[in-house]
Protein backbone atom coordinates (compact mmCIF):
# COMPACT_ATOMS: atom_id res chain seq x y z
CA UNK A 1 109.11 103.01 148.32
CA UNK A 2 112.35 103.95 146.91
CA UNK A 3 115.17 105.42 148.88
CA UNK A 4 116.38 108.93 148.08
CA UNK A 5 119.54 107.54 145.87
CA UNK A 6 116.53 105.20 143.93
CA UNK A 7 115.14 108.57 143.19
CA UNK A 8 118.23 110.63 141.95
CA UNK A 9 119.12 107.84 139.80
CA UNK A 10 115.64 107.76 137.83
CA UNK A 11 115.75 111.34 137.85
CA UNK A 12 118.97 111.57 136.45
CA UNK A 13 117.83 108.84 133.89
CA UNK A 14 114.34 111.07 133.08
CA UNK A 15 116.93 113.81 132.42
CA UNK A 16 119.42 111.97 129.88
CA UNK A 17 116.09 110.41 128.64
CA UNK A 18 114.52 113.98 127.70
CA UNK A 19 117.90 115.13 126.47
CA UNK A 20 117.45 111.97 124.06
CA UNK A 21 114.41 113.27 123.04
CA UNK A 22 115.49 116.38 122.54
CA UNK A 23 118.32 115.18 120.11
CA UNK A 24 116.88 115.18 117.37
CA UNK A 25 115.11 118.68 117.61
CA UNK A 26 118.05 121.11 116.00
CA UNK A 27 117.33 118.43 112.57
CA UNK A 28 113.84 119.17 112.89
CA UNK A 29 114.33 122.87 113.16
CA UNK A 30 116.14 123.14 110.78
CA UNK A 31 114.15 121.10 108.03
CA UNK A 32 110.85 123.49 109.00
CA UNK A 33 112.63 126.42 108.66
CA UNK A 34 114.54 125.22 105.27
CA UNK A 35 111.28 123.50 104.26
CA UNK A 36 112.93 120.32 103.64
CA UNK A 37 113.80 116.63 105.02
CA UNK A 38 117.25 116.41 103.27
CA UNK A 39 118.86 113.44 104.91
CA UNK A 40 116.48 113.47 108.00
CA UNK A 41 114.58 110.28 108.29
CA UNK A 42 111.43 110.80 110.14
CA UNK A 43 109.93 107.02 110.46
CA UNK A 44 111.65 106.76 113.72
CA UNK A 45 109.61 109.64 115.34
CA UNK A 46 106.02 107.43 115.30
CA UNK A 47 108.52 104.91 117.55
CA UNK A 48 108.99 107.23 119.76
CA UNK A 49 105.96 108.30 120.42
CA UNK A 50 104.52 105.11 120.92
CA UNK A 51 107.30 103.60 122.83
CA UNK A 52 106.28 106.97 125.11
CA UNK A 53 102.87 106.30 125.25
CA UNK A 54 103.49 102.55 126.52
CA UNK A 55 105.91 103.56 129.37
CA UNK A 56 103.05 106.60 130.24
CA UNK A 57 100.62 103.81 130.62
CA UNK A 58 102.90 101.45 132.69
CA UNK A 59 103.78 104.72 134.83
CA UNK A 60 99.80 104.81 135.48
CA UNK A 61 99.41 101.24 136.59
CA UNK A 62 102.79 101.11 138.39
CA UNK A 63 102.03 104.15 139.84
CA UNK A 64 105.91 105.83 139.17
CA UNK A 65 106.17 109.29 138.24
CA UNK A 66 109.35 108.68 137.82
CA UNK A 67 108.66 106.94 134.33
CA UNK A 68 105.80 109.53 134.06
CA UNK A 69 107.24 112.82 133.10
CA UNK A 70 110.03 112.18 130.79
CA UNK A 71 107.94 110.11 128.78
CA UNK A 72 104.95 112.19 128.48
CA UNK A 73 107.40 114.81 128.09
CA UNK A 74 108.91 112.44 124.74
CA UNK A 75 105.47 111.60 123.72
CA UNK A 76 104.60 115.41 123.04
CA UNK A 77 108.29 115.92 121.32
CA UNK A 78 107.96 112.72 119.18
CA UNK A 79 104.42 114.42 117.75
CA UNK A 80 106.21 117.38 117.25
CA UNK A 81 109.07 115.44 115.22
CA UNK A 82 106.50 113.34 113.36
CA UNK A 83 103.73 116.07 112.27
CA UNK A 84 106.72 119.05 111.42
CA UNK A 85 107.76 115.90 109.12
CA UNK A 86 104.87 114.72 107.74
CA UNK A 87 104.04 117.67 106.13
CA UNK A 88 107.67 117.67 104.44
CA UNK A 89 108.25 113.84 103.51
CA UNK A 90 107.46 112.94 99.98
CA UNK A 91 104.74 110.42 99.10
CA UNK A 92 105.98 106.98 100.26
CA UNK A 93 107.66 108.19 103.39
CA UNK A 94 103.97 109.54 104.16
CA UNK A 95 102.57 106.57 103.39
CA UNK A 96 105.65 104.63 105.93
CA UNK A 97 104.19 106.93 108.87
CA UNK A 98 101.04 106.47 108.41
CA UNK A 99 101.24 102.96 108.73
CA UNK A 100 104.25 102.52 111.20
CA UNK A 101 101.33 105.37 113.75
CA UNK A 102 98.11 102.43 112.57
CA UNK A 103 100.21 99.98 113.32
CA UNK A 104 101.35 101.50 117.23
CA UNK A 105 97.76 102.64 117.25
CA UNK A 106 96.36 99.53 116.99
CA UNK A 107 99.14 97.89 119.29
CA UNK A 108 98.13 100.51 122.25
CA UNK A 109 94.51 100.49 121.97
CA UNK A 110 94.30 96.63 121.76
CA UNK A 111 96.16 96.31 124.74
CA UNK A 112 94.10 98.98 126.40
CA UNK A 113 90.92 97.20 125.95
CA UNK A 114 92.21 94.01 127.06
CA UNK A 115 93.50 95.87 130.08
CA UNK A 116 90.44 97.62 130.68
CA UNK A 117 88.10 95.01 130.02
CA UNK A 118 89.80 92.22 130.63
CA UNK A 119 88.99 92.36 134.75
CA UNK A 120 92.84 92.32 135.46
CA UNK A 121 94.76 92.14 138.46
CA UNK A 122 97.31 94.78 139.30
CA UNK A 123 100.11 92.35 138.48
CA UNK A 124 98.93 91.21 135.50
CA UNK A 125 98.22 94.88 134.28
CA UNK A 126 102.35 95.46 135.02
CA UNK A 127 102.93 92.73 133.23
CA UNK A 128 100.32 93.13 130.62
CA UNK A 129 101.98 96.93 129.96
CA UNK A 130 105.40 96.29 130.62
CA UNK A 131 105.74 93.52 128.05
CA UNK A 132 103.94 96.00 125.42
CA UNK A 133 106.29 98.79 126.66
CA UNK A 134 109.38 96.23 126.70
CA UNK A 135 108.99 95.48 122.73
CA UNK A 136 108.57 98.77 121.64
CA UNK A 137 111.23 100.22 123.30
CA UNK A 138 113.23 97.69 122.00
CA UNK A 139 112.21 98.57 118.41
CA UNK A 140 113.06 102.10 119.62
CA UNK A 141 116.60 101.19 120.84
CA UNK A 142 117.67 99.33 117.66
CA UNK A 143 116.42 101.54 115.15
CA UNK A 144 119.87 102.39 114.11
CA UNK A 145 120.52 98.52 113.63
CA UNK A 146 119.45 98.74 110.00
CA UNK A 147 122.41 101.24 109.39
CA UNK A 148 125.14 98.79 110.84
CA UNK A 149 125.36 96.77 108.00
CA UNK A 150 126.12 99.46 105.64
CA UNK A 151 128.61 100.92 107.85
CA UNK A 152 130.60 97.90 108.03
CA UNK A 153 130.40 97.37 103.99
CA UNK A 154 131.14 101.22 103.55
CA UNK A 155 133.81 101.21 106.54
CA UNK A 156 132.27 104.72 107.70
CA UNK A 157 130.40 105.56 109.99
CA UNK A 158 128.99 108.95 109.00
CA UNK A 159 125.40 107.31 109.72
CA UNK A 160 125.69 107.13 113.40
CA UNK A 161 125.98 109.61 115.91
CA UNK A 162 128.47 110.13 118.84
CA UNK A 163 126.39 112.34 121.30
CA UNK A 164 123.52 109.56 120.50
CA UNK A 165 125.16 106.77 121.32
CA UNK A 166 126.47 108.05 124.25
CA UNK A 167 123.01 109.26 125.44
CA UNK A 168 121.85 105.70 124.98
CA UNK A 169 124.71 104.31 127.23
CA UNK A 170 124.07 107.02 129.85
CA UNK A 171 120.19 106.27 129.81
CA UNK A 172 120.29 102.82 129.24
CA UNK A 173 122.35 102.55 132.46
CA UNK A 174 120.75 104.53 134.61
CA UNK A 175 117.45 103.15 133.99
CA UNK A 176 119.09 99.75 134.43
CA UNK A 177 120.51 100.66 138.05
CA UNK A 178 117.12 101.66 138.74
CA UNK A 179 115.35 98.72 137.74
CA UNK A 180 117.77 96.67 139.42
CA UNK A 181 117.18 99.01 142.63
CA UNK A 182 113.30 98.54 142.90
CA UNK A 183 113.28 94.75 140.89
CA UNK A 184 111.67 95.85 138.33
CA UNK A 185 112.61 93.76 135.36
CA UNK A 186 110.28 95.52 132.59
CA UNK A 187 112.49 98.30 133.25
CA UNK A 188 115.82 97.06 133.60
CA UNK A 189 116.06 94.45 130.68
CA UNK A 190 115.50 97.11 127.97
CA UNK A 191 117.49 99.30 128.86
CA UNK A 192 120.08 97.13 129.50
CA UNK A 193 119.62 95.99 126.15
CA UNK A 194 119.96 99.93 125.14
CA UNK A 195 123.57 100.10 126.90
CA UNK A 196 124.60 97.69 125.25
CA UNK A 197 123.30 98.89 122.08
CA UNK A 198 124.93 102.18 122.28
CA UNK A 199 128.41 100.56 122.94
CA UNK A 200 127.87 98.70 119.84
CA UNK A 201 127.28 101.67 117.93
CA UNK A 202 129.83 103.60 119.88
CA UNK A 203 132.91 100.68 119.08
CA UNK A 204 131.90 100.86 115.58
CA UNK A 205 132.37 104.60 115.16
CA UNK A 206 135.57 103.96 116.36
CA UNK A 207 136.69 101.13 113.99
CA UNK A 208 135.56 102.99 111.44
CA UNK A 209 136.15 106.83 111.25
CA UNK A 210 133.14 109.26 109.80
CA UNK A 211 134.18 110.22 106.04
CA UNK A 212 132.80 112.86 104.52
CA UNK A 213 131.52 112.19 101.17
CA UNK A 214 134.02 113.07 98.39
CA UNK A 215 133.70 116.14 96.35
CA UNK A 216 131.95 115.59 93.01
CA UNK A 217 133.83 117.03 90.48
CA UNK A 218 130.81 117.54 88.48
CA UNK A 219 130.07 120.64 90.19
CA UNK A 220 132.32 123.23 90.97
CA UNK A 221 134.70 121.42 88.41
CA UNK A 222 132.52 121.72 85.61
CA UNK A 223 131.74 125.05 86.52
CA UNK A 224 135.55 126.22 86.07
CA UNK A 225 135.76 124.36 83.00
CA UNK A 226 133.00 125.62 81.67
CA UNK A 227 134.25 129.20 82.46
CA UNK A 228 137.81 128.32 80.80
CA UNK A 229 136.11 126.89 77.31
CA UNK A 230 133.89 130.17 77.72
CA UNK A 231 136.87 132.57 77.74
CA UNK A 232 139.04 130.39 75.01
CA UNK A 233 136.22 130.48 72.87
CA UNK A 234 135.84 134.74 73.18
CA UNK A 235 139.60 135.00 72.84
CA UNK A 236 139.42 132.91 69.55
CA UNK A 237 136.10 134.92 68.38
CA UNK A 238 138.27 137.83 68.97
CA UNK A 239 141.27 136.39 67.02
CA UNK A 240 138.80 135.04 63.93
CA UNK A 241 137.33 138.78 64.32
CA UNK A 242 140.43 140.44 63.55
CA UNK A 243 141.39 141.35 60.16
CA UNK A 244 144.78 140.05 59.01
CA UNK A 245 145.41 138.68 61.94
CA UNK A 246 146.74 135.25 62.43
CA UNK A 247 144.89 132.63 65.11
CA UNK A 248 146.37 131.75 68.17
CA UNK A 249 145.64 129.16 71.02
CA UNK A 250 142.56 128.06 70.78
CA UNK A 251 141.61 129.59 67.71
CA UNK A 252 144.26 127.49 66.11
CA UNK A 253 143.25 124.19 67.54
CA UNK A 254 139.51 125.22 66.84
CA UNK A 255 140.27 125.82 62.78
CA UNK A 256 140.38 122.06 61.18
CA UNK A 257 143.53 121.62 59.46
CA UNK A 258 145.80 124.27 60.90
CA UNK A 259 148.08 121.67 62.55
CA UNK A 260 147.28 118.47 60.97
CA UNK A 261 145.78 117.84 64.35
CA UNK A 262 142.20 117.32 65.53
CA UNK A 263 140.69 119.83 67.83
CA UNK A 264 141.19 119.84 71.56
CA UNK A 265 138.88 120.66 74.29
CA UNK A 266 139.29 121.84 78.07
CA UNK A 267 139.19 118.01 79.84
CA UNK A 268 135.16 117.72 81.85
C-alpha cells in the first residue's frame, strides 16, 4: 500500500498528465470553430488514446486508481481530438487514422483475448499489460522525434513546443519517482524515457531559437505594386486623354519611342 507521499506524487503526476492531455485542446478548438486543420496534425491523437486505453487496462489488473483516472480521463480527450479531426483532415490523413485506430485496435483486443483467455496469473497479466502499455507509450512519448531531424537541418525550432516539453519532464518525472516508490518498473522505465525525451526537445529549442517564417513578398508586396502600376496607368490615361497636352511619367515611358528607351514597369 503506498504511503501518503506515494500518493501525492501520482496525484500530482495524474494532474500534469491531464494537463498534457489537455494541451492540445485550444488547437482543436480552434480548428472546429474555423473549420479547418491548418498546421494541426491529428495522427498523434489515435496514440493517445490507445496509449490511454493500455494504462486503463493495467490500472484494472494492478488494481491503481492512481493510473485510472487520468488516463480514462485522456482516453475520452484523445476521442475528442481524433473525431473533431477526422471530420476536418483531407483524404489521406483520413485514411492515416483510420489505420494508425485498426492498427491500436487490433493491438488492444489481441492482447485482451490472450489475457482473458489465456488462464493467466495475476503477474503475468501485469506483465502481459504493462509491456503492451510500455510500447505504446513509448510511441506516444517520441512522437515529436520525427520533427528533430528537420529542426536540426532548418536550425529552428518553431515545430516543438516549450509548455510541452516541459509537461513531459514534469510528468515523466513524477511518474518515475512513483514507480521507483512502489517498484513498479512498467511504470517507471517509460516515463523515464519521457524525461528524458522532453529535455531533448527542451535543449534543442534552446540551440536553436523559433523563427517565424519570413514574409512572402508575393502578397502584400504584390498587392502595393499592383496598386502603384494601377494609379500610373490612370494618371497616364488621364495624360493620353488630354488634348494638347504633353505625357508625363509614366505616360512617357509607356509611349514607344519617346525616349529612345524601352518601357519600364513598377519592379514585382
Amino acid at each position: 500500500m503506498a504511503v501518503w507521499w506515494q500518493t501525492l506524487v501520482a496525484a500530482l503526476g495524474g494532474v500534469v498528465g491531464l494537463a498534457l492531455f489537455l494541451s492540445p485542446s485550444k488547437a482543436v478548438l480552434r480548428a472546429r470553430s474555423e473549420r479547418v486543420l491548418g498546421d494541426l496534425n491529428p495522427l498523434p491523437f489515435t496514440t493517445m488514446s490507445a496509449n490511454c486505453v493500455g494504462w486503463v487496462a493495467y490500472s484494472f489488473v494492478t488494481q491503481d486508481a492512481l493510473v485510472y483516472w487520468p488516463n480514462a480521463l485522456g482516453f475520452l480527450l484523445g476521442m475528442f481530438y481524433t473525431l473533431s479531426c477526422y471530420g476536418l483532415a483531407d483524404t489521406k490523413t483520413r485514411d492515416r487514422q483510420l489505420a494508425i485506430a485498426l492498427f491500436f485496435s487490433i493491438v488492444l483486443m489481441v492482447v485482451g483475448a490472450v489475457g482473458t483467455l489465456g488462464d493467466m496469473s495475476q503477474d503475468d497479466l501485469k506483465k502481459l499489460w504493462g509491456f503492451t502499455s510500455n510500447a505504446i507509450l513509448l510511441l506516444f512519448y517520441s512522437s515529436p522525434l520525427s520533427t528533430i531531424l528537420l529542426v536540426v537541418r532548418t536550425r529552428n525550432s518553431s515545430s516543438l513546443q516549450l509548455p510541452l516539453s516541459v509537461m513531459n519532464i514534469i510528468n515523466g518525472s513524477l511518474w518515475l519517482v512513483y514507480g521507483i516508490a512502489i517498484s513498479d518498473l512498467f511504470i517507471a522505465v517509460p516515463n523515464g524515457v519521457g524525461a528524458v525525451l522532453g529535455v531533448v526537445y527542451c535543449a534543442l529549442i534552446c540551440m536553436f531559437p523559433r523563427r517565424n517564417a519570413k514574409r512572402s513578398p508575393t502578397s502584400s508586396d504584390n498587392g502595393t505594386n499592383t496598386s502603384r502600376r494601377e494609379l500610373m496607368a490612370t494618371r497616364a490615361d488621364s495624360d493620353l486623354a488630354a488634348p494638347g497636352s504633353k505625357p508625363t511619367g509614366a505616360a512617357a515611358a509607356a509611349q514607344p519611342g519617346s525616349n529612345g528607351l524601352p518601357s519600364i514597369e513598377a519592379p514585382v
